[in-house]
C-alpha atoms as a PDB file:
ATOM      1  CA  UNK A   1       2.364   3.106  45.583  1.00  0.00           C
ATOM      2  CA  UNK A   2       2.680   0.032  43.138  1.00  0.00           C
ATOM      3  CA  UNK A   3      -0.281   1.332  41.439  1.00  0.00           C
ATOM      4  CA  UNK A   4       0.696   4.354  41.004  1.00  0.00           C
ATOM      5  CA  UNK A   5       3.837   3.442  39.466  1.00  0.00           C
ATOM      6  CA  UNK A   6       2.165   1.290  37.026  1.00  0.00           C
ATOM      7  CA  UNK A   7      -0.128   3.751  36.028  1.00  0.00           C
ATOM      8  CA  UNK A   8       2.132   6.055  35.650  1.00  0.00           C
ATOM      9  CA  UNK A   9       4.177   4.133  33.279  1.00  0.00           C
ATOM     10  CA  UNK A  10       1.320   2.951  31.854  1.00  0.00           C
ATOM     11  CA  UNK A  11       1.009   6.804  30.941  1.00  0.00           C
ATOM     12  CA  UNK A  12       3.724   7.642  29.568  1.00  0.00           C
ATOM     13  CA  UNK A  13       3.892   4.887  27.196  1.00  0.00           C
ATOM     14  CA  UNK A  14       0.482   5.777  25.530  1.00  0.00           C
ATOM     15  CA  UNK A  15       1.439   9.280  25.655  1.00  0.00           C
ATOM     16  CA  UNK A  16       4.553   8.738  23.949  1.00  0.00           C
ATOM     17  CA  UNK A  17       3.082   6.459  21.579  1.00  0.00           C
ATOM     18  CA  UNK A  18       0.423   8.770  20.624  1.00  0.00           C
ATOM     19  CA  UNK A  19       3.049  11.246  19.812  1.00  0.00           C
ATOM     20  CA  UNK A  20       5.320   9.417  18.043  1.00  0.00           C
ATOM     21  CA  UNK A  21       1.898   8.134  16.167  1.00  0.00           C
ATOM     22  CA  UNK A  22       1.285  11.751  15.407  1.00  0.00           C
ATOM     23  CA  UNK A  23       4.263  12.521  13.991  1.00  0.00           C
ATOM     24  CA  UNK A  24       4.516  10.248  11.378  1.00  0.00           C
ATOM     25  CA  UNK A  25       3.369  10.868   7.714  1.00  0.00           C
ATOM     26  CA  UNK A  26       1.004   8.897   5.760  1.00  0.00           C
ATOM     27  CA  UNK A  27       2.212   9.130   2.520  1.00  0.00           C
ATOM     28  CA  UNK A  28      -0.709   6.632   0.803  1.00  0.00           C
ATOM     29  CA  UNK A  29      -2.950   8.895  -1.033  1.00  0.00           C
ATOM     30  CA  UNK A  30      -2.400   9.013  -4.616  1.00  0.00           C
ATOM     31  CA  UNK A  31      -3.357  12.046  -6.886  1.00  0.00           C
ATOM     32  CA  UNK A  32      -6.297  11.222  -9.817  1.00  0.00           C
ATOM     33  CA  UNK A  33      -3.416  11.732 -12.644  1.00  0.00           C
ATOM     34  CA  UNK A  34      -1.633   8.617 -10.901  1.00  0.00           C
ATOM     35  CA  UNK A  35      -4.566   6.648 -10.691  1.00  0.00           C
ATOM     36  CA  UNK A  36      -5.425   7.505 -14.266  1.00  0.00           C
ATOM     37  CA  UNK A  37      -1.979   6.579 -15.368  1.00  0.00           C
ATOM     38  CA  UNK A  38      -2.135   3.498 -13.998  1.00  0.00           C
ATOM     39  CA  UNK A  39      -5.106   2.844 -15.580  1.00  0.00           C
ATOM     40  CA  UNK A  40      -3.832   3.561 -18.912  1.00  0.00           C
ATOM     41  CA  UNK A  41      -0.803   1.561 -18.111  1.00  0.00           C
ATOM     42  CA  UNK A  42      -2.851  -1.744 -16.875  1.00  0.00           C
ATOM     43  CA  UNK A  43      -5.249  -1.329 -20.132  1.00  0.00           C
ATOM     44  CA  UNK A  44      -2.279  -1.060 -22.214  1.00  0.00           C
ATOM     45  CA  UNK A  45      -1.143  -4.471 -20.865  1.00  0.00           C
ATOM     46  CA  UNK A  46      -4.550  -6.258 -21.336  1.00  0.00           C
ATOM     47  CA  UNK A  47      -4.605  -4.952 -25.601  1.00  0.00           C
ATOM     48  CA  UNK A  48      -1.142  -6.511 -25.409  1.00  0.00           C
ATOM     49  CA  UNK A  49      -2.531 -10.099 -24.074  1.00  0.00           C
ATOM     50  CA  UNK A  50      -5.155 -10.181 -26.159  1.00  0.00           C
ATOM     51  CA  UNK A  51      -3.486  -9.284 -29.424  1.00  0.00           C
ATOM     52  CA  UNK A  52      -0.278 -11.084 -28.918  1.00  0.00           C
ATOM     53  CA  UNK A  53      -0.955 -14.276 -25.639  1.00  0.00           C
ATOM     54  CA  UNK A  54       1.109 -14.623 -22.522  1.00  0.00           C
ATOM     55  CA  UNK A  55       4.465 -16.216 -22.560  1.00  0.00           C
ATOM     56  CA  UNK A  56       4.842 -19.026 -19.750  1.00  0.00           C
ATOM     57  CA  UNK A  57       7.322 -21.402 -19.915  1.00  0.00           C
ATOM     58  CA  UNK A  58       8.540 -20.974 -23.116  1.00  0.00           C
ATOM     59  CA  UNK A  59       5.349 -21.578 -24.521  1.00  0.00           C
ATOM     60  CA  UNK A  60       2.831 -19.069 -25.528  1.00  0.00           C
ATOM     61  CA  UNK A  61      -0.933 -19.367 -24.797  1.00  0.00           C
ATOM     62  CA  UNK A  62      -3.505 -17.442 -26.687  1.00  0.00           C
ATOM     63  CA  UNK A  63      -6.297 -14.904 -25.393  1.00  0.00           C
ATOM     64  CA  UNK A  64      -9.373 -15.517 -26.843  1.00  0.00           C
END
């Protein structure tokens, strides 16, 4: 009977666990207009770099 106990518990914890797995979103897939905004946005950030250097410290270091 101990076996049969265990595996019964052993069971229900993957079934519930499946189920509870099932029944959660996944909410990481990103449409192409947000990856194409973001690649706008990151471009955007490397023109300002290389035009104007990167502030660390209080000092500013130029992009050649």
């Amino acid at each position: 009977m101990k076996t049969y106990f265990r595996g019964l518990l052993t069971g229900l914890i993957i079934g519930a666990s499946s189920i509870l797995f099932m029944g959660s979103k996944f909410g990481g897939f990103k449409s192409i207009n947000d990856v194409y905004d973001l690649m706008v946005t990151v471009q955007e950030d490397l023109e300002y770099i290389k035009r104007w250097g990167v502030e660390c410290n209080g000092g500013s270091v130029e992009c050649d």
